[in-house]
PDB file of N, CA and C in Angstrom:
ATOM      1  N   UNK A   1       0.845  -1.170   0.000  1.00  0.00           N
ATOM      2  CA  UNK A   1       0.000   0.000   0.000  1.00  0.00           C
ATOM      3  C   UNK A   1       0.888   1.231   0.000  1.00  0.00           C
ATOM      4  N   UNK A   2       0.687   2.029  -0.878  1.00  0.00           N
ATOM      5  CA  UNK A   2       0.995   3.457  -1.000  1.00  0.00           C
ATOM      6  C   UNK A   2       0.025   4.837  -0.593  1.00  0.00           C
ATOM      7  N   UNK A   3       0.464   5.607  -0.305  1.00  0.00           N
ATOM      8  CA  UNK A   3       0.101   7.266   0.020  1.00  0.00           C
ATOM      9  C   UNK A   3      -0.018   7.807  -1.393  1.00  0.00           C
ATOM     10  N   UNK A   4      -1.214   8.239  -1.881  1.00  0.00           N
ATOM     11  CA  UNK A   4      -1.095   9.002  -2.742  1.00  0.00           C
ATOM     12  C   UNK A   4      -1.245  11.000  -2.757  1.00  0.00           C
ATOM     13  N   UNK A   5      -0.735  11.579  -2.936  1.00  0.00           N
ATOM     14  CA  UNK A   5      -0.551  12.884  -2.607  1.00  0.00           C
ATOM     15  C   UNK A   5      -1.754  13.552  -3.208  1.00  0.00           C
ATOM     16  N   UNK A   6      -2.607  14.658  -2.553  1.00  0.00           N
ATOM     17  CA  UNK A   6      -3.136  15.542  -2.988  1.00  0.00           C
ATOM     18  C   UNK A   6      -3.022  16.491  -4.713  1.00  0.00           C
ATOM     19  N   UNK A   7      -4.496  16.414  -5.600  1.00  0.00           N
ATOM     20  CA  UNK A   7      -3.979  16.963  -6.215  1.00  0.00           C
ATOM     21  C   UNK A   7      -5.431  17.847  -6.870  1.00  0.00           C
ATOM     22  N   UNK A   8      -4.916  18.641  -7.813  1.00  0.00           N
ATOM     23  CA  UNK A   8      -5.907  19.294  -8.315  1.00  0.00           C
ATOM     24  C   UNK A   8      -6.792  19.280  -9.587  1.00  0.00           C
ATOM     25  N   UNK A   9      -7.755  18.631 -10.091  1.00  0.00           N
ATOM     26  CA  UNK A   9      -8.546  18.579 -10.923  1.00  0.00           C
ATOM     27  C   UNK A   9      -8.148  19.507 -11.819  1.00  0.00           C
ATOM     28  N   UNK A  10      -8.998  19.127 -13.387  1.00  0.00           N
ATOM     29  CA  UNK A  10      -8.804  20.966 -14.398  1.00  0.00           C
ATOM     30  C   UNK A  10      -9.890  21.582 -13.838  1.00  0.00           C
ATOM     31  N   UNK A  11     -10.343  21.106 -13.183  1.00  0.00           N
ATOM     32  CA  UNK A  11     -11.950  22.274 -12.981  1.00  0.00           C
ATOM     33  C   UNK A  11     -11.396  22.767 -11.684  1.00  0.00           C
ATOM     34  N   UNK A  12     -10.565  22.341 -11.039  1.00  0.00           N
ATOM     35  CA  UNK A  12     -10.067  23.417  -9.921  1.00  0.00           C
ATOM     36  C   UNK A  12     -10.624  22.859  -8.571  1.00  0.00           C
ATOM     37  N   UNK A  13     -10.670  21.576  -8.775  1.00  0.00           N
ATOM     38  CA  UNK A  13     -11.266  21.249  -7.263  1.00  0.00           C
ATOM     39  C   UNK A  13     -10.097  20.214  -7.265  1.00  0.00           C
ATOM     40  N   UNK A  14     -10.172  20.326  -5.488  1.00  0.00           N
ATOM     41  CA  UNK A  14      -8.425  19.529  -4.990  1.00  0.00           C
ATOM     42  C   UNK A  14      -9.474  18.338  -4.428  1.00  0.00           C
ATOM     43  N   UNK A  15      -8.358  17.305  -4.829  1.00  0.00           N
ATOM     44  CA  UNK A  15      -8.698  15.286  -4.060  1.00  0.00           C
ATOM     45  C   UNK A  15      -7.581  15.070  -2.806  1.00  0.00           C
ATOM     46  N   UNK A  16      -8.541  14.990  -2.165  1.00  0.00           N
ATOM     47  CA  UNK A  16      -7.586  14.831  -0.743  1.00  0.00           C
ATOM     48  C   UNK A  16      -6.687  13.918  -0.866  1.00  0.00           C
ATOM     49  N   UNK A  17      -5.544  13.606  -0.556  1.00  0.00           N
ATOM     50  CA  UNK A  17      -4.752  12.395  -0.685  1.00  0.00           C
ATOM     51  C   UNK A  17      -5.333  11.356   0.313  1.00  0.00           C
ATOM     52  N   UNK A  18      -4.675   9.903  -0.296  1.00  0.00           N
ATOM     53  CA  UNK A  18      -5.329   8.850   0.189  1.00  0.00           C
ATOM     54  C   UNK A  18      -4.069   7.794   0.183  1.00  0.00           C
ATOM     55  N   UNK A  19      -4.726   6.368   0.804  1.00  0.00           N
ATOM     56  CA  UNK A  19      -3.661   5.713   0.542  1.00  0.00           C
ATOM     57  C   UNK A  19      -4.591   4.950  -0.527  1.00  0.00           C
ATOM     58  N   UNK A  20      -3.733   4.161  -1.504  1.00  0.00           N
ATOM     59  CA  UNK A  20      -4.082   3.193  -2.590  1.00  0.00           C
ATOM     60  C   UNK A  20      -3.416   1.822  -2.335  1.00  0.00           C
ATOM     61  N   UNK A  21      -3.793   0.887  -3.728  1.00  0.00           N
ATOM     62  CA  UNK A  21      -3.610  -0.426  -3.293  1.00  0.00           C
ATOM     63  C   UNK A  21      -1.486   0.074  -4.124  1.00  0.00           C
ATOM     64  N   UNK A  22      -0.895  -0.654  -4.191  1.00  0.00           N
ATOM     65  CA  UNK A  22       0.517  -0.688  -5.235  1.00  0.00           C
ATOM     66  C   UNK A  22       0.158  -0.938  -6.510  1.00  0.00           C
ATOM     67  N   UNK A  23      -0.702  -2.382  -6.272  1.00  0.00           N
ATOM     68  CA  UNK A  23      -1.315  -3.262  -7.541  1.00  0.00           C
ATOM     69  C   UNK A  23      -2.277  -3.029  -7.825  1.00  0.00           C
ATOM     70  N   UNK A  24      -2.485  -3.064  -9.400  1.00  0.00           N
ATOM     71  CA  UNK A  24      -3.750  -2.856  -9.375  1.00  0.00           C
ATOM     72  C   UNK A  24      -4.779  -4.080  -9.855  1.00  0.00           C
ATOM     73  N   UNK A  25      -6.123  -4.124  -9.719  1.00  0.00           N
ATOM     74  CA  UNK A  25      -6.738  -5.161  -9.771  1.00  0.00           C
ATOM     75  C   UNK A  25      -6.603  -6.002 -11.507  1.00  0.00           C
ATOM     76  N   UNK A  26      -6.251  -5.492 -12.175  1.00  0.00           N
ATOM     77  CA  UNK A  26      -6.404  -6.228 -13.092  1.00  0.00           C
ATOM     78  C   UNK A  26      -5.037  -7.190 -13.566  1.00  0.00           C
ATOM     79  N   UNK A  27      -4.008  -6.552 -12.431  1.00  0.00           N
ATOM     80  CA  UNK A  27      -2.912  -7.226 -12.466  1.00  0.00           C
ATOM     81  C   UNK A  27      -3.158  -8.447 -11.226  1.00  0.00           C
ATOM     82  N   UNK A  28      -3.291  -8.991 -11.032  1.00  0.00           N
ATOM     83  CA  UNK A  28      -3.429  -9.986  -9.981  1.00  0.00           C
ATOM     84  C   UNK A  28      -2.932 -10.818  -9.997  1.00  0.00           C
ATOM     85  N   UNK A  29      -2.755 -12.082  -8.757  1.00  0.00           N
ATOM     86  CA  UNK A  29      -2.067 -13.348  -9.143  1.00  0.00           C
ATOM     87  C   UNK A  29      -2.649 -14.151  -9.726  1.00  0.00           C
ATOM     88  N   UNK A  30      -3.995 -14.318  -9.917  1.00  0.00           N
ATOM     89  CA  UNK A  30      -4.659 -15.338 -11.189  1.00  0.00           C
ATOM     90  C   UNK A  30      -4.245 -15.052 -12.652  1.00  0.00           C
ATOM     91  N   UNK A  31      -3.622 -13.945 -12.780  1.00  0.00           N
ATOM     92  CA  UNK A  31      -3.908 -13.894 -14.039  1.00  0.00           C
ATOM     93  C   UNK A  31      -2.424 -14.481 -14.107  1.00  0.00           C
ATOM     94  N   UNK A  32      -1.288 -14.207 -13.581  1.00  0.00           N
ATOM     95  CA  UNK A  32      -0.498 -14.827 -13.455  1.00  0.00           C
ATOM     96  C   UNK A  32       0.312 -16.301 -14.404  1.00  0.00           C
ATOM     97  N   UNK A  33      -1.203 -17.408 -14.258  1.00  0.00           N
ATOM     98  CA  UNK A  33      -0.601 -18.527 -15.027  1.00  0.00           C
ATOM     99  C   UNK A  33      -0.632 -18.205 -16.238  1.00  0.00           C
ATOM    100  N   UNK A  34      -1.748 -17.527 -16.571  1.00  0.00           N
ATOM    101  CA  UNK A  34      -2.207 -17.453 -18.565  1.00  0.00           C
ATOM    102  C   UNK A  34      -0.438 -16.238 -18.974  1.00  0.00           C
ATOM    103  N   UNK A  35      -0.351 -15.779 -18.518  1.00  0.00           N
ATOM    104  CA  UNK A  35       0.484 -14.559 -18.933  1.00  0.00           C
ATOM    105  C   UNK A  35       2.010 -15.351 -18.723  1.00  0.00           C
ATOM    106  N   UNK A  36       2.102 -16.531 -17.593  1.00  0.00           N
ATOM    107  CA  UNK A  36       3.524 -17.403 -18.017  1.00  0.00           C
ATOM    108  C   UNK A  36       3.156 -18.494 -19.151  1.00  0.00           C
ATOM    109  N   UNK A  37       2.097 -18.438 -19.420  1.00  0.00           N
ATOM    110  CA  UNK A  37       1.369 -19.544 -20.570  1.00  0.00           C
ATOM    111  C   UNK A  37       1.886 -18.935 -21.446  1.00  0.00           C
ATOM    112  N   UNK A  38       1.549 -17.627 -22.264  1.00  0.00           N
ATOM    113  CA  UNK A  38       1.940 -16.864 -23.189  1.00  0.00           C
ATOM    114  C   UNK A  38       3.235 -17.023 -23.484  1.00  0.00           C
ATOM    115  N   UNK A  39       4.291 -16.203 -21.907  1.00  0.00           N
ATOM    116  CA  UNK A  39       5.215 -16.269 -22.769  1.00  0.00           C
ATOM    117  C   UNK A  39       6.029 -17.083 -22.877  1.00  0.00           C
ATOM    118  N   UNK A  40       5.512 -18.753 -22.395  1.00  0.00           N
ATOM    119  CA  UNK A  40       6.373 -19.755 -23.090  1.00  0.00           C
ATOM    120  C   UNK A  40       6.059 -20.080 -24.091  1.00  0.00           C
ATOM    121  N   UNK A  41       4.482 -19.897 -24.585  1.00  0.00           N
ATOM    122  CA  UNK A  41       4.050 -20.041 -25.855  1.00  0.00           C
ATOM    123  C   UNK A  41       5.136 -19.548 -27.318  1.00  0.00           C
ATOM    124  N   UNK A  42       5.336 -18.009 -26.445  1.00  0.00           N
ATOM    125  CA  UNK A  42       5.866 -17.253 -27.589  1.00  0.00           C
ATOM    126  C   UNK A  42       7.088 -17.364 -27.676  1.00  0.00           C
ATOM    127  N   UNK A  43       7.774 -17.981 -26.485  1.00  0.00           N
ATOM    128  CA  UNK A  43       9.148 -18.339 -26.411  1.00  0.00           C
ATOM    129  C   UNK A  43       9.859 -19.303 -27.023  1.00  0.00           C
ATOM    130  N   UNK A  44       8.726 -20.747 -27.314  1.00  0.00           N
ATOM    131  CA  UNK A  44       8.933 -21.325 -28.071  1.00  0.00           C
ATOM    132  C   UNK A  44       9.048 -21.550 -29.384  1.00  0.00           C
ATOM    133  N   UNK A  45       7.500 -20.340 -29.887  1.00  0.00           N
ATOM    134  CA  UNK A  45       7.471 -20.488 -31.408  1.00  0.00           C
ATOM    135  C   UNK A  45       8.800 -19.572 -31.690  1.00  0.00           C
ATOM    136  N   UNK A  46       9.278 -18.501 -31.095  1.00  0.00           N
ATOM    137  CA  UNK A  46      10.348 -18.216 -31.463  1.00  0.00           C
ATOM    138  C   UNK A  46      12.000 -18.898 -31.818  1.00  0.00           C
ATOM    139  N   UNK A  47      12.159 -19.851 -30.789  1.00  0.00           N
ATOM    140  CA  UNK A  47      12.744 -20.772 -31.296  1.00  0.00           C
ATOM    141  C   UNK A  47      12.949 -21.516 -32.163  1.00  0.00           C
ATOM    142  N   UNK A  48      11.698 -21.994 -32.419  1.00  0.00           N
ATOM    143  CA  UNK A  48      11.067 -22.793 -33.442  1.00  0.00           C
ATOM    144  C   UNK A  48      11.567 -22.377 -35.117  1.00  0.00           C
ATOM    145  N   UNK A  49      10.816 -20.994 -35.079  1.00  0.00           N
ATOM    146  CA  UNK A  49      11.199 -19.818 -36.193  1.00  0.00           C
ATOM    147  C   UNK A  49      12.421 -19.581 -36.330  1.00  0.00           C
ATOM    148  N   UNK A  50      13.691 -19.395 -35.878  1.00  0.00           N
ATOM    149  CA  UNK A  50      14.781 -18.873 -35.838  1.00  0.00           C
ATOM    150  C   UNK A  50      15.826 -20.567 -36.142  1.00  0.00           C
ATOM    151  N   UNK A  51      15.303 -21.701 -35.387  1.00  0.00           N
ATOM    152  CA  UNK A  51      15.762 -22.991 -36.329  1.00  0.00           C
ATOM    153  C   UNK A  51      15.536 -23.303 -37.549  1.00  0.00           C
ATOM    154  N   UNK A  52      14.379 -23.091 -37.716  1.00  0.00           N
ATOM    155  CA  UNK A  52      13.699 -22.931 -39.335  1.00  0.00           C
ATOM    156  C   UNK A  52      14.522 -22.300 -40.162  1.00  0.00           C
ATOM    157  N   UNK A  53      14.765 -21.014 -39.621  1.00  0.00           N
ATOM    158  CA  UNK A  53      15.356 -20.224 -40.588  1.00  0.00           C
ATOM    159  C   UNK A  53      16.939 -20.398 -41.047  1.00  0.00           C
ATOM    160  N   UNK A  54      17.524 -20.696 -39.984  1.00  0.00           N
ATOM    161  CA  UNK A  54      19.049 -21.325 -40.006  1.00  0.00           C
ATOM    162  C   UNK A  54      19.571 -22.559 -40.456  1.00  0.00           C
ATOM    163  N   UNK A  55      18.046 -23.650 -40.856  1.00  0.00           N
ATOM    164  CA  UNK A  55      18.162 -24.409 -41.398  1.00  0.00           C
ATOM    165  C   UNK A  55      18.142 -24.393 -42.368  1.00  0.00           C
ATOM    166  N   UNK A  56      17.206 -23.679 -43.598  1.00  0.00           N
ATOM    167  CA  UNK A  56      17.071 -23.588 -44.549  1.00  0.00           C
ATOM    168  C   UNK A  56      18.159 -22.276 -45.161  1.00  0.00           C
ATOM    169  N   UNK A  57      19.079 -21.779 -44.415  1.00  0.00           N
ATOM    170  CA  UNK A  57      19.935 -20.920 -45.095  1.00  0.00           C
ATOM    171  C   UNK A  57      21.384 -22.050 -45.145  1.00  0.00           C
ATOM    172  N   UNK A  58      21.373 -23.023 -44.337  1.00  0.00           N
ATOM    173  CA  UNK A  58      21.982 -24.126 -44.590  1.00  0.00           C
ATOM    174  C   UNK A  58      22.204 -24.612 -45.733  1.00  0.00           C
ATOM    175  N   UNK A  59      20.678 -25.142 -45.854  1.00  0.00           N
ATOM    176  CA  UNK A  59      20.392 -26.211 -47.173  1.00  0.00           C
ATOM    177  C   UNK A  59      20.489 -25.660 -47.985  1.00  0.00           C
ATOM    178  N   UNK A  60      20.078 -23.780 -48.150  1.00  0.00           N
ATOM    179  CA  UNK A  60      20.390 -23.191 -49.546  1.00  0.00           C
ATOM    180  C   UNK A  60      21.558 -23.183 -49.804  1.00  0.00           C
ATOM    181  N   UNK A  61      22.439 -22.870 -48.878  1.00  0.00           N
ATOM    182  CA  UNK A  61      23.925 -22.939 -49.372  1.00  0.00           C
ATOM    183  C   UNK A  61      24.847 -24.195 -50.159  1.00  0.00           C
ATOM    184  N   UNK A  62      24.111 -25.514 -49.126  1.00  0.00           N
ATOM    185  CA  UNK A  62      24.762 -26.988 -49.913  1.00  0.00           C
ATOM    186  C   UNK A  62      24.309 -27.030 -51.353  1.00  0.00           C
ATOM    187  N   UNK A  63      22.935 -26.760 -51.593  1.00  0.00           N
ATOM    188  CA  UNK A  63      22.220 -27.038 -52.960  1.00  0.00           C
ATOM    189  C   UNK A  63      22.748 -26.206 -54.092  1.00  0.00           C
ATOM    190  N   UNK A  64      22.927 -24.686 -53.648  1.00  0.00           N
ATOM    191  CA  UNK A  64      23.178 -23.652 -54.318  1.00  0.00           C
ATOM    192  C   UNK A  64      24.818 -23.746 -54.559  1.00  0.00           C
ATOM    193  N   UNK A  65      25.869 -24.024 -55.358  1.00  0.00           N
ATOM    194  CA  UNK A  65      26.763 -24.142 -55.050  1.00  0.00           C
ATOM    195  C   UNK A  65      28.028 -22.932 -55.945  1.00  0.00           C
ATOM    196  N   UNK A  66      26.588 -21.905 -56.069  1.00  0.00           N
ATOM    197  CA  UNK A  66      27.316 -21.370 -57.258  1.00  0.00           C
ATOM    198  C   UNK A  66      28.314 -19.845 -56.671  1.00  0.00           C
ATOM    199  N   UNK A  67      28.071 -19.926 -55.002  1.00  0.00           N
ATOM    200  CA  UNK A  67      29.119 -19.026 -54.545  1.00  0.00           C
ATOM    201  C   UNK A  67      30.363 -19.516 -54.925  1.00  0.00           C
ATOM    202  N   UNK A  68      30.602 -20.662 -55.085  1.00  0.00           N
ATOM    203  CA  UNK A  68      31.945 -21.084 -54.969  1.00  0.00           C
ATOM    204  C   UNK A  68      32.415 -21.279 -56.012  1.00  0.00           C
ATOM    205  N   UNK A  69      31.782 -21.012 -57.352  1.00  0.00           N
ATOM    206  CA  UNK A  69      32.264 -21.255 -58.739  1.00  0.00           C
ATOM    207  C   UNK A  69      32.857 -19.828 -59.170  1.00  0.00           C
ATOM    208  N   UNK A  70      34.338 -20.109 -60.098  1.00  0.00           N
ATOM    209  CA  UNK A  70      34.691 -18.966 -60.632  1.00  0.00           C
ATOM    210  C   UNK A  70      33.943 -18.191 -61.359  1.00  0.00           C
ATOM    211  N   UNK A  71      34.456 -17.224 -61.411  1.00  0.00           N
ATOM    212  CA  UNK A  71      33.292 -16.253 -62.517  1.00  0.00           C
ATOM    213  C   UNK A  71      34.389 -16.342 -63.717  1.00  0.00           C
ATOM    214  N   UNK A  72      33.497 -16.867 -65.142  1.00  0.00           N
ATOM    215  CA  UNK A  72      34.038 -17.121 -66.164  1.00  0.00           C
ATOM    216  C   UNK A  72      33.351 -16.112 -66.883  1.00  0.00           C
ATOM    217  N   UNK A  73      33.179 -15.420 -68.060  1.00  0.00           N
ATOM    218  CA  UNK A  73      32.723 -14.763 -69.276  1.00  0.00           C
ATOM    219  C   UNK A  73      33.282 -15.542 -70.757  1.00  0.00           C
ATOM    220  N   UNK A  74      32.334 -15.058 -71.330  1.00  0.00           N
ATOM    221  CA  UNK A  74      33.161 -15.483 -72.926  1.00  0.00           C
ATOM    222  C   UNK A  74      33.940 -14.976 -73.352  1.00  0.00           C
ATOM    223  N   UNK A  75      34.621 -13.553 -72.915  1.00  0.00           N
ATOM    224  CA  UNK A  75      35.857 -12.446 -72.985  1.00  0.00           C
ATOM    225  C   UNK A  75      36.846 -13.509 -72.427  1.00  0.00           C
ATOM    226  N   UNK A  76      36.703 -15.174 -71.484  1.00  0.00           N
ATOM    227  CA  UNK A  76      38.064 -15.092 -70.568  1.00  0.00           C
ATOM    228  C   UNK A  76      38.637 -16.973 -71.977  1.00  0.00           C
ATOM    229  N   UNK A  77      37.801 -16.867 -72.833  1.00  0.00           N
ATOM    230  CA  UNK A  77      38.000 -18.206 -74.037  1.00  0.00           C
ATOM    231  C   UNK A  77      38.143 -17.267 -74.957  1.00  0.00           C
ATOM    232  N   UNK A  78      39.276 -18.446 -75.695  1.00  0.00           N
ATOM    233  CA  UNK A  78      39.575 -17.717 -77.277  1.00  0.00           C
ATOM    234  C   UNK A  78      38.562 -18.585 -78.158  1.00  0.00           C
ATOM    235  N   UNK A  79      38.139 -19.764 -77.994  1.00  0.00           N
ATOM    236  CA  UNK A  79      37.579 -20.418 -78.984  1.00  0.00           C
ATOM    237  C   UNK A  79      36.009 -21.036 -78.377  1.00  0.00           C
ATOM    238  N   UNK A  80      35.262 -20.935 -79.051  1.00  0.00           N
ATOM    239  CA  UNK A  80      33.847 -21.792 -78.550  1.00  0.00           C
ATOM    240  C   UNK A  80      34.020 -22.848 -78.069  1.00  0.00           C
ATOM    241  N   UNK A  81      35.060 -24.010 -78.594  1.00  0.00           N
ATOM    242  CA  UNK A  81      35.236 -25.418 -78.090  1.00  0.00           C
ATOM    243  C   UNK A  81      35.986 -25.624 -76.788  1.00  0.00           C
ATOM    244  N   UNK A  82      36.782 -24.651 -76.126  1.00  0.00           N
ATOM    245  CA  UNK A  82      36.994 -23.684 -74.830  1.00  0.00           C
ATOM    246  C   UNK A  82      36.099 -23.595 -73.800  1.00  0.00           C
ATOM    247  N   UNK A  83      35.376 -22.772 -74.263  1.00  0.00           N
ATOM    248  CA  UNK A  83      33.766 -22.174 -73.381  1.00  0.00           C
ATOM    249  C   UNK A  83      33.115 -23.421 -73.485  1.00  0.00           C
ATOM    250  N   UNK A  84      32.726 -24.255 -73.859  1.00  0.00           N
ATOM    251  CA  UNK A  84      31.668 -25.344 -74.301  1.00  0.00           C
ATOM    252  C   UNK A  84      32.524 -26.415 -73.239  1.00  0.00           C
ATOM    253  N   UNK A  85      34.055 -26.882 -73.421  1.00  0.00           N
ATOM    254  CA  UNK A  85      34.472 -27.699 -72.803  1.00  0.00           C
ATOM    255  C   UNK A  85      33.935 -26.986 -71.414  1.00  0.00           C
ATOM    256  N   UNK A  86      34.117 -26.076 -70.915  1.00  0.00           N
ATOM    257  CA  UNK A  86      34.479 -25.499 -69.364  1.00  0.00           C
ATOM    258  C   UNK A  86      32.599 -25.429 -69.113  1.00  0.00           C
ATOM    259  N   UNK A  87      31.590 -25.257 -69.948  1.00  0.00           N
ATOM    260  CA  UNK A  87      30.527 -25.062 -69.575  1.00  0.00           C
ATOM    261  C   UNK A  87      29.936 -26.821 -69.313  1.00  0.00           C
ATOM    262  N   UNK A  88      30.833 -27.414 -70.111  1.00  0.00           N
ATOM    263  CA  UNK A  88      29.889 -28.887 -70.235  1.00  0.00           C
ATOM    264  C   UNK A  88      30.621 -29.560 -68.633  1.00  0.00           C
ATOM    265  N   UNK A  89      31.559 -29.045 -68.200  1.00  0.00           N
ATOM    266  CA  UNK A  89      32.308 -29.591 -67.136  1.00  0.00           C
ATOM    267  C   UNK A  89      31.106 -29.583 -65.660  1.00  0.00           C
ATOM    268  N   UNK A  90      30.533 -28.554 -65.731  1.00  0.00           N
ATOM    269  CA  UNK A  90      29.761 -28.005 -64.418  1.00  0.00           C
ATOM    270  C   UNK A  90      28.418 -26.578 -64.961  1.00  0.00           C
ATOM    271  N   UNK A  91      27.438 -27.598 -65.758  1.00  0.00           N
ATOM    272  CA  UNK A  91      26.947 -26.070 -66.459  1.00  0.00           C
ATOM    273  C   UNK A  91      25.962 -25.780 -65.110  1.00  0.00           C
ATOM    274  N   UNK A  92      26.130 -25.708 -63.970  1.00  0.00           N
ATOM    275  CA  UNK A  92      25.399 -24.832 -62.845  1.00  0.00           C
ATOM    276  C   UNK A  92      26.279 -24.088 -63.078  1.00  0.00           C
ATOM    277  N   UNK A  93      27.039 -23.853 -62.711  1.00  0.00           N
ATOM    278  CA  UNK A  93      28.512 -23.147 -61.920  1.00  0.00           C
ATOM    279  C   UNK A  93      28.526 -22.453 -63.549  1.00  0.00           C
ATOM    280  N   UNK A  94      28.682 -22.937 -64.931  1.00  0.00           N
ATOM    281  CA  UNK A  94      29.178 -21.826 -65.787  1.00  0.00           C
ATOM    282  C   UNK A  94      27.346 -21.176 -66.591  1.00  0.00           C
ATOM    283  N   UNK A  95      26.570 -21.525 -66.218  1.00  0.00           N
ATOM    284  CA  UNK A  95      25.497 -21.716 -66.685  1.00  0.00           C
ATOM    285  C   UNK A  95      25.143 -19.629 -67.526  1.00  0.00           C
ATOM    286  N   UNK A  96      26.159 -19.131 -67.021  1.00  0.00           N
ATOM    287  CA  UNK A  96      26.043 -17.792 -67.800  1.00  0.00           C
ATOM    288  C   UNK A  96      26.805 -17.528 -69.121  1.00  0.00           C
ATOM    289  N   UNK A  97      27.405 -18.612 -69.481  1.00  0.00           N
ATOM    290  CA  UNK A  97      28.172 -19.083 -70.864  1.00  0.00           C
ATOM    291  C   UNK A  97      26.795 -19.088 -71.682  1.00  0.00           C
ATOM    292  N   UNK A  98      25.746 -20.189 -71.467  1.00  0.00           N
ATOM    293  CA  UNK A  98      25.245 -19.977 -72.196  1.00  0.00           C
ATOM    294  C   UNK A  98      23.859 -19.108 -72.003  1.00  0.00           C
ATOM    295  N   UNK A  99      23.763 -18.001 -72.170  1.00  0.00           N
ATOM    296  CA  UNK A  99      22.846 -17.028 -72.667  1.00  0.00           C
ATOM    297  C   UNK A  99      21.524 -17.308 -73.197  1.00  0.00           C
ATOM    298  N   UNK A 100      21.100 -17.987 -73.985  1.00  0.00           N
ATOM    299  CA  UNK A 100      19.869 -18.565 -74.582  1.00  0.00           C
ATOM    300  C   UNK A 100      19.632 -19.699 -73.956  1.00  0.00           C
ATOM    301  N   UNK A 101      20.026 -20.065 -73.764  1.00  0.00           N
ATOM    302  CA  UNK A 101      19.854 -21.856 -72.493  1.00  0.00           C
ATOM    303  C   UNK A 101      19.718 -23.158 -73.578  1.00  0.00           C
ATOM    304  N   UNK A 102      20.525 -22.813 -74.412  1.00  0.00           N
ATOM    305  CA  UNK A 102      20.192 -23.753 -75.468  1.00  0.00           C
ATOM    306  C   UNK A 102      21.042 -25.109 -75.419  1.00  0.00           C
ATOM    307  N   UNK A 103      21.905 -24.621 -74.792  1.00  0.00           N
ATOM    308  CA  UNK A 103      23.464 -25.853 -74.322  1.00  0.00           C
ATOM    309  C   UNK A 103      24.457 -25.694 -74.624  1.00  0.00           C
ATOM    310  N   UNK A 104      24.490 -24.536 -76.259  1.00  0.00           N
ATOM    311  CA  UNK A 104      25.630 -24.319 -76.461  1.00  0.00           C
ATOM    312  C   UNK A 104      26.439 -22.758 -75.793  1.00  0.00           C
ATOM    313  N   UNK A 105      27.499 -22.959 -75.429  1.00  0.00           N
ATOM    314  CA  UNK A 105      28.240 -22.211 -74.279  1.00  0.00           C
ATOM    315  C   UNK A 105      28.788 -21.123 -75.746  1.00  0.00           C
ATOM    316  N   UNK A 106      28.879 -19.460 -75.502  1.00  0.00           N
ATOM    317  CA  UNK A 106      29.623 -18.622 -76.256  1.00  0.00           C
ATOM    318  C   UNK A 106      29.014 -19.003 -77.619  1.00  0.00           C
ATOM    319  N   UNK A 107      27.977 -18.706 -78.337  1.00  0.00           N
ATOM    320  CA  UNK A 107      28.256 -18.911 -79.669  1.00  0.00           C
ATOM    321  C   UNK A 107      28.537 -17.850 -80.660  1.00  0.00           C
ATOM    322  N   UNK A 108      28.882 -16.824 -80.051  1.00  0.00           N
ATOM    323  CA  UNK A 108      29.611 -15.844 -80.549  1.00  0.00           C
ATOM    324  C   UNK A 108      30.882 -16.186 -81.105  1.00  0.00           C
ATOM    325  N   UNK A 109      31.621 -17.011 -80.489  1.00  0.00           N
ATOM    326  CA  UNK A 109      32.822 -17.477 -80.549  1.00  0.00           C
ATOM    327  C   UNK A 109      33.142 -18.236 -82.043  1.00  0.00           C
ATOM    328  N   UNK A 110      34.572 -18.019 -82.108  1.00  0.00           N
ATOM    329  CA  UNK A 110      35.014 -18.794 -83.562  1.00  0.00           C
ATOM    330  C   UNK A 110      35.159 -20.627 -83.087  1.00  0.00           C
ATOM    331  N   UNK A 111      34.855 -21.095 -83.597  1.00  0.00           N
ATOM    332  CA  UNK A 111      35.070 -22.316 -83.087  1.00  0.00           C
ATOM    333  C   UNK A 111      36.129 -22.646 -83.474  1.00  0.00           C
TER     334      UNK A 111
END
C-alpha cells in the first residue's frame, strides 16, 4: 500500500490524498498462469522460427553451389570449343556461358 498525494482537478477542485492499493486489480495473481502460458508459448514459437530459418539458409547454401564457382565470361575463351568444354564440365557453376539456355556455351565465338 501506498500514500497518494493531494492533487488538483482541471476544474479546480483539490482530491484529498489517500492511501491506494501498489497493484492494481487487473494485475493480480490469477492472471499470473495465462500470462507465463503466453510467454512460453511465444518463447517457443520463437525458437522454433529462428531454427527454421538457419536451417534452410543451410540447405540453400549446400544445394546452391554457385558461390563457390569462378566467374568465367566469354571475354576469358579464345575459342567456342573452350567455353563449351568449361561449360559442359559443371553447367550450374558456368550456366552464364550460355545465354539462350540452349546448351551451347559462347556462340559468338570462332570455333
Amino acid at each position: 500500500m501506498g500514500y497518494r498525494k493531494g492533487y488538483f482537478k482541471k476544474d479546480g477542485t483539490y482530491v484529498q490524498g489517500h492511501t491506494t492499493r501498489s497493484r492494481s486489480k487487473s494485475f493480480s495473481n490469477k492472471n499470473n498462469g495465462c500470462m507465463l502460458l503466453l510467454l512460453l508459448a511465444m518463447t517457443f514459437g520463437l525458437a522454433v522460427s529462428c531454427s527454421e530459418s538457419s536451417d534452410s539458409s543451410d540447405s540453400g547454401s549446400n544445394t546452391n553451389s554457385n558461390s563457390n564457382c569462378p566467374t568465367k565470361t566469354c571475354g576469358d575463351f579464345t575459342t567456342q570449343a573452350q567455353a563449351q568444354s568449361t561449360y559442359n564440365s559443371n553447367r550450374n557453376c558456368y550456366k552464364n556461358l550460355d545465354s539462350d539456355g540452349d546448351g551451347t556455351a559462347c556462340e559468338n565465338l570462332s570455333k
